[in-house]
C-alpha atoms as a PDB file:
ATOM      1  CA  UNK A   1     117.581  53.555  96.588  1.00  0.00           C
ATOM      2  CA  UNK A   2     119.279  56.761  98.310  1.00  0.00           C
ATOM      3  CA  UNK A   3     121.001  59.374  96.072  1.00  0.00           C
ATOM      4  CA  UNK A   4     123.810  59.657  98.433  1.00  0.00           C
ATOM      5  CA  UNK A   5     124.390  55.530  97.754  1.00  0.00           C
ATOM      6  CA  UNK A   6     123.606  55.077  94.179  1.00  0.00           C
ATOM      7  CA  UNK A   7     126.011  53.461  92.534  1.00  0.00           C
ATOM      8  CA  UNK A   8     126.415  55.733  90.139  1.00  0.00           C
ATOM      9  CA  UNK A   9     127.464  58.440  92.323  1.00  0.00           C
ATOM     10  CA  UNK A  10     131.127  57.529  92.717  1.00  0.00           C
ATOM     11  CA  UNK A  11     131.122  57.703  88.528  1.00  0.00           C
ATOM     12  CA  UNK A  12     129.480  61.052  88.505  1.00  0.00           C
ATOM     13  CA  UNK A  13     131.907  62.603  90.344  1.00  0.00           C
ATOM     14  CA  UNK A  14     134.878  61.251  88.666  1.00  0.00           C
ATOM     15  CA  UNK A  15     133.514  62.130  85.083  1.00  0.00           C
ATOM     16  CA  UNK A  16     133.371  65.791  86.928  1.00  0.00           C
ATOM     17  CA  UNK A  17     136.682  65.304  88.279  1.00  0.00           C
ATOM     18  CA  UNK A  18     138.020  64.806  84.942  1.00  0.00           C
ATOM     19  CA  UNK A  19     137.145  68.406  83.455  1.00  0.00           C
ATOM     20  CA  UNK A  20     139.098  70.703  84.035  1.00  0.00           C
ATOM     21  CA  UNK A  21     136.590  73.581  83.993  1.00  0.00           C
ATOM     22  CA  UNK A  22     134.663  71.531  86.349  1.00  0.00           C
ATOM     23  CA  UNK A  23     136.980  72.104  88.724  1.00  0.00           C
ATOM     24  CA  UNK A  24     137.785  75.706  88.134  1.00  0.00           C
ATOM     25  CA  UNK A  25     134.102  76.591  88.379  1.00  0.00           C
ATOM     26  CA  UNK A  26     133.605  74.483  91.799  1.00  0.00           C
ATOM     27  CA  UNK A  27     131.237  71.993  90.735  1.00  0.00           C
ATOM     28  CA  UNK A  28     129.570  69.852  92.707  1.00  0.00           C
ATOM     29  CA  UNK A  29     127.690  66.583  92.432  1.00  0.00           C
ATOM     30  CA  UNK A  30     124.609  66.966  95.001  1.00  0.00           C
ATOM     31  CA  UNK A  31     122.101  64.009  93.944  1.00  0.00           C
ATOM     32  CA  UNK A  32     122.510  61.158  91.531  1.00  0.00           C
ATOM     33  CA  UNK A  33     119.519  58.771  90.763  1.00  0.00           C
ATOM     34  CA  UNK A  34     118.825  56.687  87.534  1.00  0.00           C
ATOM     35  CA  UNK A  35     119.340  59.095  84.541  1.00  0.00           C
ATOM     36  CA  UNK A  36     118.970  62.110  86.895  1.00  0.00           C
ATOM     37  CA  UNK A  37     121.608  64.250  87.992  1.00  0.00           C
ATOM     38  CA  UNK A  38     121.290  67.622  89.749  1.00  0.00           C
ATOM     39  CA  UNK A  39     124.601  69.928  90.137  1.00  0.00           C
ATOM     40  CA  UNK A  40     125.628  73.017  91.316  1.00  0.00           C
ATOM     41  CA  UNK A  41     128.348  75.878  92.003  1.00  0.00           C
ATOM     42  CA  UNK A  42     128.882  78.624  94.202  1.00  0.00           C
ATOM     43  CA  UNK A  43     129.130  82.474  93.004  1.00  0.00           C
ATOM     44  CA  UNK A  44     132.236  83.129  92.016  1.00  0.00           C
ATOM     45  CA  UNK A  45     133.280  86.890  91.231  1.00  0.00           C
ATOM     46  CA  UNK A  46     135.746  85.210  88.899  1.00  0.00           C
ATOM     47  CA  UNK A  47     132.818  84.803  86.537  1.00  0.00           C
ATOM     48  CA  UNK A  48     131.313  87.511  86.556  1.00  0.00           C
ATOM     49  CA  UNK A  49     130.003  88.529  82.692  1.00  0.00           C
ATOM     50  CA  UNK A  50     128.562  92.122  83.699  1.00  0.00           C
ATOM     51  CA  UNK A  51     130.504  94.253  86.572  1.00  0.00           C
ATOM     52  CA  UNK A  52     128.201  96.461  86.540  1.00  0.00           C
ATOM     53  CA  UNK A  53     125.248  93.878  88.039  1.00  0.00           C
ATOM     54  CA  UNK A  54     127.897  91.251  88.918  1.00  0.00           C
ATOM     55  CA  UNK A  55     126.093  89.032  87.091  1.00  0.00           C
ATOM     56  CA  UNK A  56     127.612  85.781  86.380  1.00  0.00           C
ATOM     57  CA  UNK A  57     128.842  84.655  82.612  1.00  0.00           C
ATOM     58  CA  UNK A  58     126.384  82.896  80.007  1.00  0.00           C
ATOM     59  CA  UNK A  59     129.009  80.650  79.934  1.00  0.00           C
ATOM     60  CA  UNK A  60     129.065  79.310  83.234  1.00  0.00           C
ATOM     61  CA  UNK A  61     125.753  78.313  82.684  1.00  0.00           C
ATOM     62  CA  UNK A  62     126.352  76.526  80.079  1.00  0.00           C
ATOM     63  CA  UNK A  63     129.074  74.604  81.536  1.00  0.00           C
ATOM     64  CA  UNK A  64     127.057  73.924  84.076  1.00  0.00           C
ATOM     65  CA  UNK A  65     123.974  72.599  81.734  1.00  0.00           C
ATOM     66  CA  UNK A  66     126.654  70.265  79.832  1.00  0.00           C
ATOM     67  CA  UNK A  67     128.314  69.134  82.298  1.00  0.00           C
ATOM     68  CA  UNK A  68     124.934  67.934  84.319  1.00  0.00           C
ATOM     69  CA  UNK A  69     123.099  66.701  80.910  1.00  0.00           C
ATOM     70  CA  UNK A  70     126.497  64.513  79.927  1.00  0.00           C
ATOM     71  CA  UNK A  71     126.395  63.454  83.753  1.00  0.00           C
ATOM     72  CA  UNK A  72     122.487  62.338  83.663  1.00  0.00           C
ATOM     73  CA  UNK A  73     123.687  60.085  80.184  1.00  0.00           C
ATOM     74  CA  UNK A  74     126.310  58.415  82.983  1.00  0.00           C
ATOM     75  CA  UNK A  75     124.065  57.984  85.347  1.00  0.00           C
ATOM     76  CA  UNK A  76     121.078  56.062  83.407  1.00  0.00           C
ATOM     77  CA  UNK A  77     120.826  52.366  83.985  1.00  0.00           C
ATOM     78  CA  UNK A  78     121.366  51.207  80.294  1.00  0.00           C
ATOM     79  CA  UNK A  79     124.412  53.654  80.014  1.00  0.00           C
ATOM     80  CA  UNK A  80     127.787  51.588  80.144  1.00  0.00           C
ATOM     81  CA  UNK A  81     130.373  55.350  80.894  1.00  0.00           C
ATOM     82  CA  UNK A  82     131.829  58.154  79.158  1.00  0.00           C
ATOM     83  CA  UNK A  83     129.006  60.392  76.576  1.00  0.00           C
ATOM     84  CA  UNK A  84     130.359  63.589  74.212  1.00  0.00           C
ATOM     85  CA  UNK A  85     127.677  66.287  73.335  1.00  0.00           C
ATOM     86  CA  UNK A  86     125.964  65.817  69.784  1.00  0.00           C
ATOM     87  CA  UNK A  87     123.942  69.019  70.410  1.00  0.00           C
ATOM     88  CA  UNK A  88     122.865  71.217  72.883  1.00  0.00           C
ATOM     89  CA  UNK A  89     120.413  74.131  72.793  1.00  0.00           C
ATOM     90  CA  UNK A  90     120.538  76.545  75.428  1.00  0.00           C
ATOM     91  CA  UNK A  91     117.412  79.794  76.067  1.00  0.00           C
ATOM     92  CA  UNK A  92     118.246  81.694  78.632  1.00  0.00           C
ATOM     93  CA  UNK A  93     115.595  82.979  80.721  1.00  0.00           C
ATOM     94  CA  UNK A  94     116.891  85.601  82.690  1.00  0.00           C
ATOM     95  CA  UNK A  95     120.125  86.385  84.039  1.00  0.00           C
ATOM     96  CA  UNK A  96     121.193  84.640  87.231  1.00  0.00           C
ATOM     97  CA  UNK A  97     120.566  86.775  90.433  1.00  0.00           C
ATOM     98  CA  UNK A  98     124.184  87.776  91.651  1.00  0.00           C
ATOM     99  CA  UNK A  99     125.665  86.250  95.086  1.00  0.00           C
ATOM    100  CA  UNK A 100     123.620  83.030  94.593  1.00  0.00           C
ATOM    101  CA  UNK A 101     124.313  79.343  94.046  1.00  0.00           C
ATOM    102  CA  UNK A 102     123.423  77.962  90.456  1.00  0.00           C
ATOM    103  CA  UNK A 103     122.069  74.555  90.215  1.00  0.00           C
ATOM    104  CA  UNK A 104     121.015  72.335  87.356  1.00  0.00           C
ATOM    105  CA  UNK A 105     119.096  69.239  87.463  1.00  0.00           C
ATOM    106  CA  UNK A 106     119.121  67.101  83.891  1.00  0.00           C
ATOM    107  CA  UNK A 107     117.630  63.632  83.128  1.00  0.00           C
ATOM    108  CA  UNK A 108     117.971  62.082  80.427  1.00  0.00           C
ATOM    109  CA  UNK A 109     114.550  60.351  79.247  1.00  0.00           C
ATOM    110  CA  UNK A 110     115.354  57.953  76.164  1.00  0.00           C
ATOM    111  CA  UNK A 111     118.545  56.318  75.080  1.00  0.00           C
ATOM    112  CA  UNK A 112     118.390  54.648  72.002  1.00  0.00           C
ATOM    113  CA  UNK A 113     121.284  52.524  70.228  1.00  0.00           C
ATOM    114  CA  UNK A 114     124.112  54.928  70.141  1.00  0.00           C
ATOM    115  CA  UNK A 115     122.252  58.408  71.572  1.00  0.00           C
ATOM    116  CA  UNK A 116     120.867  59.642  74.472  1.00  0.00           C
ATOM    117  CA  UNK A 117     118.453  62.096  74.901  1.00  0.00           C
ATOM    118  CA  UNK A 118     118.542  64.637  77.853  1.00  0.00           C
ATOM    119  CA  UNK A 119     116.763  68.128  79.754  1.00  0.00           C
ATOM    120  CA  UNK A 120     117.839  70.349  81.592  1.00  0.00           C
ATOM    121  CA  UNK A 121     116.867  73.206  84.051  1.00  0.00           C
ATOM    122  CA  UNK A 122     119.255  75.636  85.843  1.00  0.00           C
ATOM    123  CA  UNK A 123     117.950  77.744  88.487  1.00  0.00           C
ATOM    124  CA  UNK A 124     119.500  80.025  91.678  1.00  0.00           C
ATOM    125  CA  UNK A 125     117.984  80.235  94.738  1.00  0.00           C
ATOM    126  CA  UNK A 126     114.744  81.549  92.917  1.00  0.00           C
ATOM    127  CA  UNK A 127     112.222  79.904  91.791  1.00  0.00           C
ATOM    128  CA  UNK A 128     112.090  80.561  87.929  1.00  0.00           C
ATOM    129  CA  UNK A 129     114.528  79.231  85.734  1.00  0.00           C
ATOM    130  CA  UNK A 130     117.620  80.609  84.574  1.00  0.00           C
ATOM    131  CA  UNK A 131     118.225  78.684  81.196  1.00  0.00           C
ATOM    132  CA  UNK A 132     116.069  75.263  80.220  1.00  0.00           C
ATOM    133  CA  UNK A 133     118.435  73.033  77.611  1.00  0.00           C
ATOM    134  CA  UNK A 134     117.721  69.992  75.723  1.00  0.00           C
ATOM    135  CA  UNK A 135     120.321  68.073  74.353  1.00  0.00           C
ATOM    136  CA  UNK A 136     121.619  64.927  72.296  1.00  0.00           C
ATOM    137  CA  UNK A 137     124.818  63.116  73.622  1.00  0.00           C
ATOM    138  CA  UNK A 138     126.568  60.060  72.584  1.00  0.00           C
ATOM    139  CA  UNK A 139     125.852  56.974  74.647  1.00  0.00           C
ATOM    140  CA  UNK A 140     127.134  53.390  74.865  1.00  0.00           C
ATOM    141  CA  UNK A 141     124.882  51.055  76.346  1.00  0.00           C
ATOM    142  CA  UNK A 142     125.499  48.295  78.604  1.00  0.00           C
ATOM    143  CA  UNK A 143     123.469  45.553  77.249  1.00  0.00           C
ATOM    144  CA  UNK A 144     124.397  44.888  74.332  1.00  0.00           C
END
């Protein structure tokens, strides 16, 4: 099946629709498939953490990481809607390279009863990462 017509598209971009910072930092939903979700914004000299390098906030990228972890939960086939975060751990790699688009691709690889498991990579336009996550979210299933 397509990631521009899986049917779990239409619910990823609601659930971002519904957060407010979501909004405010541009997300946007660029491929859905089962349990996979990749996301991304723009550069935004709102965000910037360092004016010196115009580097963009830690935080953004974390946002970003949550958001797309808590979307890949959404978009796996036993999930039944809405997640929270349990936990997240974040390591930074290296600060994103100014003027560039940040995207993060998470999939969450094993749901059990009532949590799901998830990964997560965000990169810019390079080709090492930017910050690697792993995370526990809340799930409710669909078949039970």
């Amino acid at each position: 099946m397509s990631e521009k017509n899986h049917p779990k598209l239409s619910v990823a971009k609601q659930f971002i629709s519904a957060i407010p910072h979501s909004i405010d930092l541009g997300m946007r939903v660029d491929a859905v498939s089962d349990g996979k979700v990749t996301l991304s914004i723009p550069y935004d000299e709102r965000f910037i953490g360092d004016p010196e390098t115009g580097v963009l906030h830690g935080g953004v990228v974390t946002a970003l990481l949550d958001t797309a972890a808590g979307s890949a939960v959404i978009a796996h086939p036993l999930s039944a809607g809405g997640t929270a975060t349990i936990d997240l751990r974040i390591d930074y790699m290296r600060p994103a390279k100014p003027h560039q688009r940040i995207t993060a691709t998470a999939e969450c690889y094993r749901v059990t009863r009532s949590v799901a498991f998830v990964r997560a990579t965000a990169m810019d336009e390079g080709d090492d990462p930017v910050a690697m996550a792993t995370g526990a979210f809340t799930v409710e299933r669909n078949d039970e």
